[in-house]
C-alpha atoms as a PDB file:
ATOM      1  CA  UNK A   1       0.772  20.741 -13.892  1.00  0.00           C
ATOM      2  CA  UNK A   2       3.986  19.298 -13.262  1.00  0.00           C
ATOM      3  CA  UNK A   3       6.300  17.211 -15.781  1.00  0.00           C
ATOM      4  CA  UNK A   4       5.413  14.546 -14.385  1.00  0.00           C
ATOM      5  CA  UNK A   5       1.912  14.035 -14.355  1.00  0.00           C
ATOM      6  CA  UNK A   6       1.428  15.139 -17.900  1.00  0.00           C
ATOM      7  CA  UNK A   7       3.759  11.855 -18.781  1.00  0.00           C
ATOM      8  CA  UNK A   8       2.267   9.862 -16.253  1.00  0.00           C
ATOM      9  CA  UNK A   9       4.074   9.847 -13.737  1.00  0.00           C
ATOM     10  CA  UNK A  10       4.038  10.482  -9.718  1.00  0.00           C
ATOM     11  CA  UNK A  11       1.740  13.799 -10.791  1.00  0.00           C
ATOM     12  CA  UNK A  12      -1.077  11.571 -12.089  1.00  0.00           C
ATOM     13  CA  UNK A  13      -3.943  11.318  -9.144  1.00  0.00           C
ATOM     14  CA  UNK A  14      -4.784   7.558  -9.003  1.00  0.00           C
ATOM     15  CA  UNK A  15      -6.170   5.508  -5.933  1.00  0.00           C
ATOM     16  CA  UNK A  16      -9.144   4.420  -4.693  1.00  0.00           C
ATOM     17  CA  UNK A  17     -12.280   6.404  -5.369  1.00  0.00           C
ATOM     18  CA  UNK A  18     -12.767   9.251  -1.742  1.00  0.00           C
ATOM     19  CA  UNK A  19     -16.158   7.404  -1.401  1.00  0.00           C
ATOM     20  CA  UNK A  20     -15.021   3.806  -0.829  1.00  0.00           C
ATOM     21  CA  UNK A  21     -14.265   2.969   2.399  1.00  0.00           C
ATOM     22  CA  UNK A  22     -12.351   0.227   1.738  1.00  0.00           C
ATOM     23  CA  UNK A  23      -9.453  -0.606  -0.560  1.00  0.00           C
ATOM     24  CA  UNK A  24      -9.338  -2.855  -3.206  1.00  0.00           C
ATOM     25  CA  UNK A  25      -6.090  -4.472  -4.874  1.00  0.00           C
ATOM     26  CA  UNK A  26      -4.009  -2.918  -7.169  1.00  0.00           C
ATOM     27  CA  UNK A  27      -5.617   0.774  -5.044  1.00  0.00           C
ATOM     28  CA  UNK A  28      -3.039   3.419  -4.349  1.00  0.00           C
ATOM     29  CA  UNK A  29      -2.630   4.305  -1.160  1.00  0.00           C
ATOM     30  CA  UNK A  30      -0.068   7.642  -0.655  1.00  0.00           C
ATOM     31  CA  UNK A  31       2.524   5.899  -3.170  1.00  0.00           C
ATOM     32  CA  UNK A  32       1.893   2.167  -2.455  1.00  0.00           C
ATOM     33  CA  UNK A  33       0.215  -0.207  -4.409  1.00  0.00           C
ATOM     34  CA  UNK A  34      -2.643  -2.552  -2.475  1.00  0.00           C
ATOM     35  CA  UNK A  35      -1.150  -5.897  -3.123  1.00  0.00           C
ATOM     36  CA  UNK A  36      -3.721  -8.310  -0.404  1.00  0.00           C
ATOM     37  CA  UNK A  37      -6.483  -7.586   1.413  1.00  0.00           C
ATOM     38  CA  UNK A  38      -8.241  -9.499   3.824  1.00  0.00           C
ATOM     39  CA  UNK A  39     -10.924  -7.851   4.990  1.00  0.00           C
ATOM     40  CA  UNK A  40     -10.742  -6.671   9.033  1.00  0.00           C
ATOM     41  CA  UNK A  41      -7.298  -9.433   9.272  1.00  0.00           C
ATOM     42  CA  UNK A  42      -4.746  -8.019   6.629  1.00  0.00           C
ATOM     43  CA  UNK A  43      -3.064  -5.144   4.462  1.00  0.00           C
ATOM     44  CA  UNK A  44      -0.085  -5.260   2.223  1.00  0.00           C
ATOM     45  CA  UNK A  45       1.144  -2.635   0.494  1.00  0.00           C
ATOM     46  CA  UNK A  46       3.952  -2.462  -2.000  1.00  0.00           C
ATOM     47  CA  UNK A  47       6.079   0.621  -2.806  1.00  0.00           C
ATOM     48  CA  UNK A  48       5.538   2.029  -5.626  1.00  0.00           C
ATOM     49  CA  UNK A  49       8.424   4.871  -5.318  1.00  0.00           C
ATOM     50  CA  UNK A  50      11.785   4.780  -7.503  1.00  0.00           C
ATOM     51  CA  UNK A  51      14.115   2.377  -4.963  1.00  0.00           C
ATOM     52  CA  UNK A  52      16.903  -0.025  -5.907  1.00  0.00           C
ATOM     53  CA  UNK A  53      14.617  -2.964  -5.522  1.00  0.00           C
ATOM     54  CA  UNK A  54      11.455  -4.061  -3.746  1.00  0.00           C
ATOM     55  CA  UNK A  55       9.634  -2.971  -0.768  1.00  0.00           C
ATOM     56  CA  UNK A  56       6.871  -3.889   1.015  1.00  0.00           C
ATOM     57  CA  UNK A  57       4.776  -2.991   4.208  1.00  0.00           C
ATOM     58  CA  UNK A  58       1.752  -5.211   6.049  1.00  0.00           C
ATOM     59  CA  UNK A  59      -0.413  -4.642   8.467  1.00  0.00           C
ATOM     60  CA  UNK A  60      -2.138  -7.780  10.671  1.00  0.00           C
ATOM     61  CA  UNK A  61      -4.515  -7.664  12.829  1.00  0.00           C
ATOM     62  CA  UNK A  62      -3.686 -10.153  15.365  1.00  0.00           C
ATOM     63  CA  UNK A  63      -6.736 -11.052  17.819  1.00  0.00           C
ATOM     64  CA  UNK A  64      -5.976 -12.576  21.299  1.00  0.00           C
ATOM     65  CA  UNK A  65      -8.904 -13.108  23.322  1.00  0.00           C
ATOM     66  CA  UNK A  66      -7.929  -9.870  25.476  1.00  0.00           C
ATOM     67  CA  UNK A  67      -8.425  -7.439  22.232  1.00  0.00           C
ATOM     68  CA  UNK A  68      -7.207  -6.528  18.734  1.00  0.00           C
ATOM     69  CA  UNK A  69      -4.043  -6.113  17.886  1.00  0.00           C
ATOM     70  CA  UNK A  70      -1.859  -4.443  15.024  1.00  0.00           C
ATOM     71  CA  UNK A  71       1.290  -5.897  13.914  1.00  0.00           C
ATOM     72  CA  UNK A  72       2.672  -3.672  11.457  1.00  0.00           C
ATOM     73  CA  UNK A  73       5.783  -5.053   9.165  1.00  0.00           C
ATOM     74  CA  UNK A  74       8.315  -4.299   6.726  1.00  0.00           C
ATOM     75  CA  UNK A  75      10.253  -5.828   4.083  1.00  0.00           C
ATOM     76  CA  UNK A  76      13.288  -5.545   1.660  1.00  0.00           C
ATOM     77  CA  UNK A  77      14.290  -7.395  -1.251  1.00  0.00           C
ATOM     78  CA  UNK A  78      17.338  -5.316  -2.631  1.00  0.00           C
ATOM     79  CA  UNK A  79      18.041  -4.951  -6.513  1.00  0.00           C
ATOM     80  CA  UNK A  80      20.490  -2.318  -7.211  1.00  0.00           C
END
């Protein structure tokens, strides 16, 4: 066991349970946190790394009549 996860840090195994196939908020997903889900339409994530601010990344699925769609985004809000 590393440092750490026996302080509770990056170590500790958290997420969403391996036999949901969906997420939920507040999930982790790989080191983000679920923020909004919308079922089939919408995922935003927020970072949960060490950063000198705020970061976040969203996925939408955009539907013309032709097909789906993904429009995957970013954003920064810095705090250093």
């Amino acid at each position: 066991m590393t440092a750490p996860a026996w302080i509770g840090g990056v170590g500790v195994p958290r997420g969403q349970p391996a036999w949901r196939d969906s997420c939920r908020v507040n999930d982790i997903i790989d080191g983000w946190n679920v923020v909004e889900v919308e079922r089939g339409r919408l995922l935003r994530l927020e970072a949960e790394m060490r950063r000198p601010g705020r970061a976040w990344l969203q996925f939408e699925v955009l539907a013309p009549q032709s097909g789906a769609w993904l429009h995957p985004a970013q954003s920064w809000e810095w705090g250093g």
